[in-house]
C-alpha atoms as a PDB file:
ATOM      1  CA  UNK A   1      70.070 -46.391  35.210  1.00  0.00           C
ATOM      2  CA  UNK A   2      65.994 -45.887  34.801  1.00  0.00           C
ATOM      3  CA  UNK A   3      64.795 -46.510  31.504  1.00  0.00           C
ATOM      4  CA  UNK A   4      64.832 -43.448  29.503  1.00  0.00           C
ATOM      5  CA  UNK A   5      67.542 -42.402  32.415  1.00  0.00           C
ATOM      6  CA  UNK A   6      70.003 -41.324  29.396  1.00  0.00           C
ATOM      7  CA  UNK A   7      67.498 -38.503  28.179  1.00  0.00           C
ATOM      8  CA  UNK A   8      69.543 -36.781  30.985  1.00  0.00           C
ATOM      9  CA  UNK A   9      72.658 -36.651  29.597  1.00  0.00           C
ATOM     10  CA  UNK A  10      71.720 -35.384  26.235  1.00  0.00           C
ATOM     11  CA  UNK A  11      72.455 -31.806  25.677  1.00  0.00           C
ATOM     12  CA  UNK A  12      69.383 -29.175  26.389  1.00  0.00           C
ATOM     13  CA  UNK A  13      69.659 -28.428  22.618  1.00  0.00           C
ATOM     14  CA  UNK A  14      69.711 -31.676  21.284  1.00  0.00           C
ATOM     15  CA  UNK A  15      66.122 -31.989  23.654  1.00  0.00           C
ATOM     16  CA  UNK A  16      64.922 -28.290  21.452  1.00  0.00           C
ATOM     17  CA  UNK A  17      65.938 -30.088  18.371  1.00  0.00           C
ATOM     18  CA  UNK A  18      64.282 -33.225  18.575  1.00  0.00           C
ATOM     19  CA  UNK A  19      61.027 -31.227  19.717  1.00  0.00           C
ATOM     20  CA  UNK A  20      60.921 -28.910  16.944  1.00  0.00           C
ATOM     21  CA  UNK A  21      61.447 -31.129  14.114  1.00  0.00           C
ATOM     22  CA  UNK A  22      58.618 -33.253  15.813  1.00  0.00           C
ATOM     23  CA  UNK A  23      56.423 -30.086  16.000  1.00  0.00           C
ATOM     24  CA  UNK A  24      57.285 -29.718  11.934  1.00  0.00           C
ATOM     25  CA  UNK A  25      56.281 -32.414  10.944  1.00  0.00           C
ATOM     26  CA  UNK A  26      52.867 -32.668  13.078  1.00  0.00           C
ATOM     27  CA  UNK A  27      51.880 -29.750  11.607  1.00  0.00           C
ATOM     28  CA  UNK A  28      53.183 -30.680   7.852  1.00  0.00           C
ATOM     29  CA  UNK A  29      50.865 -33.439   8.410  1.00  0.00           C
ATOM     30  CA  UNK A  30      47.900 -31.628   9.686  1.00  0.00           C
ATOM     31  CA  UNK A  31      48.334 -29.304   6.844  1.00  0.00           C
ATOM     32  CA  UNK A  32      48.309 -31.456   4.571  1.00  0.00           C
ATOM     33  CA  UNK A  33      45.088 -32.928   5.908  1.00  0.00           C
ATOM     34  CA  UNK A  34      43.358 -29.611   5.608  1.00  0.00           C
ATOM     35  CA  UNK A  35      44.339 -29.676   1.939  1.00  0.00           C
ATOM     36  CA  UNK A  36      42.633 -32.687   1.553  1.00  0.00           C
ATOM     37  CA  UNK A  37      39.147 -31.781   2.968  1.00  0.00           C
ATOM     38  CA  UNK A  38      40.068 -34.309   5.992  1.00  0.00           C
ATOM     39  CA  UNK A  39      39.575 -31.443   8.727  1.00  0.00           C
ATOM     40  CA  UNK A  40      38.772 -34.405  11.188  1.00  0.00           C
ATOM     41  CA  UNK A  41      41.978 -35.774  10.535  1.00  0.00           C
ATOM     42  CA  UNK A  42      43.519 -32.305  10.526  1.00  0.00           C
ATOM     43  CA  UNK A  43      42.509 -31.386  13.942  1.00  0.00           C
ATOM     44  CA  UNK A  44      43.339 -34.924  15.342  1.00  0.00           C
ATOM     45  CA  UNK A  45      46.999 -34.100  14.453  1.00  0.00           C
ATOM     46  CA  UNK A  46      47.295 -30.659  15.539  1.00  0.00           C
ATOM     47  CA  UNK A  47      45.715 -31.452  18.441  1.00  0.00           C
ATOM     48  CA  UNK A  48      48.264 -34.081  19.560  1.00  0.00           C
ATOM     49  CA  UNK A  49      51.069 -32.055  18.164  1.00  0.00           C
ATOM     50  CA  UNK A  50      50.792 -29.736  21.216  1.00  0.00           C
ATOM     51  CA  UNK A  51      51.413 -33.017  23.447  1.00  0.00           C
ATOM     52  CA  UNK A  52      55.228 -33.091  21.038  1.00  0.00           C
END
């Protein structure tokens, strides 16, 4: 088996799931950034949350 090979076998939801919660919390992060006056920081992280 390839590393990373059992990806495969998990579910298609269980792939949704683990995609959206990373989404979440990307942009809870760059939210809270923006709240903070650290827009640099705030765009960093919503910029890479697209890559999720």
């Amino acid at each position: 088996m390839p590393f990373g090979g059992f990806i495969n076998a998990l579910p298609p939801g269980v792939f949704i799931l683990v995609h959206l919660v990373a989404f979440l919390i990307g942009a809870y992060f760059a939210y809270q950034s923006f709240r903070a006056g650290a827009a640099t920081f705030g765009w960093g992280v919503a910029s890479s949350c697209r890559f999720c």
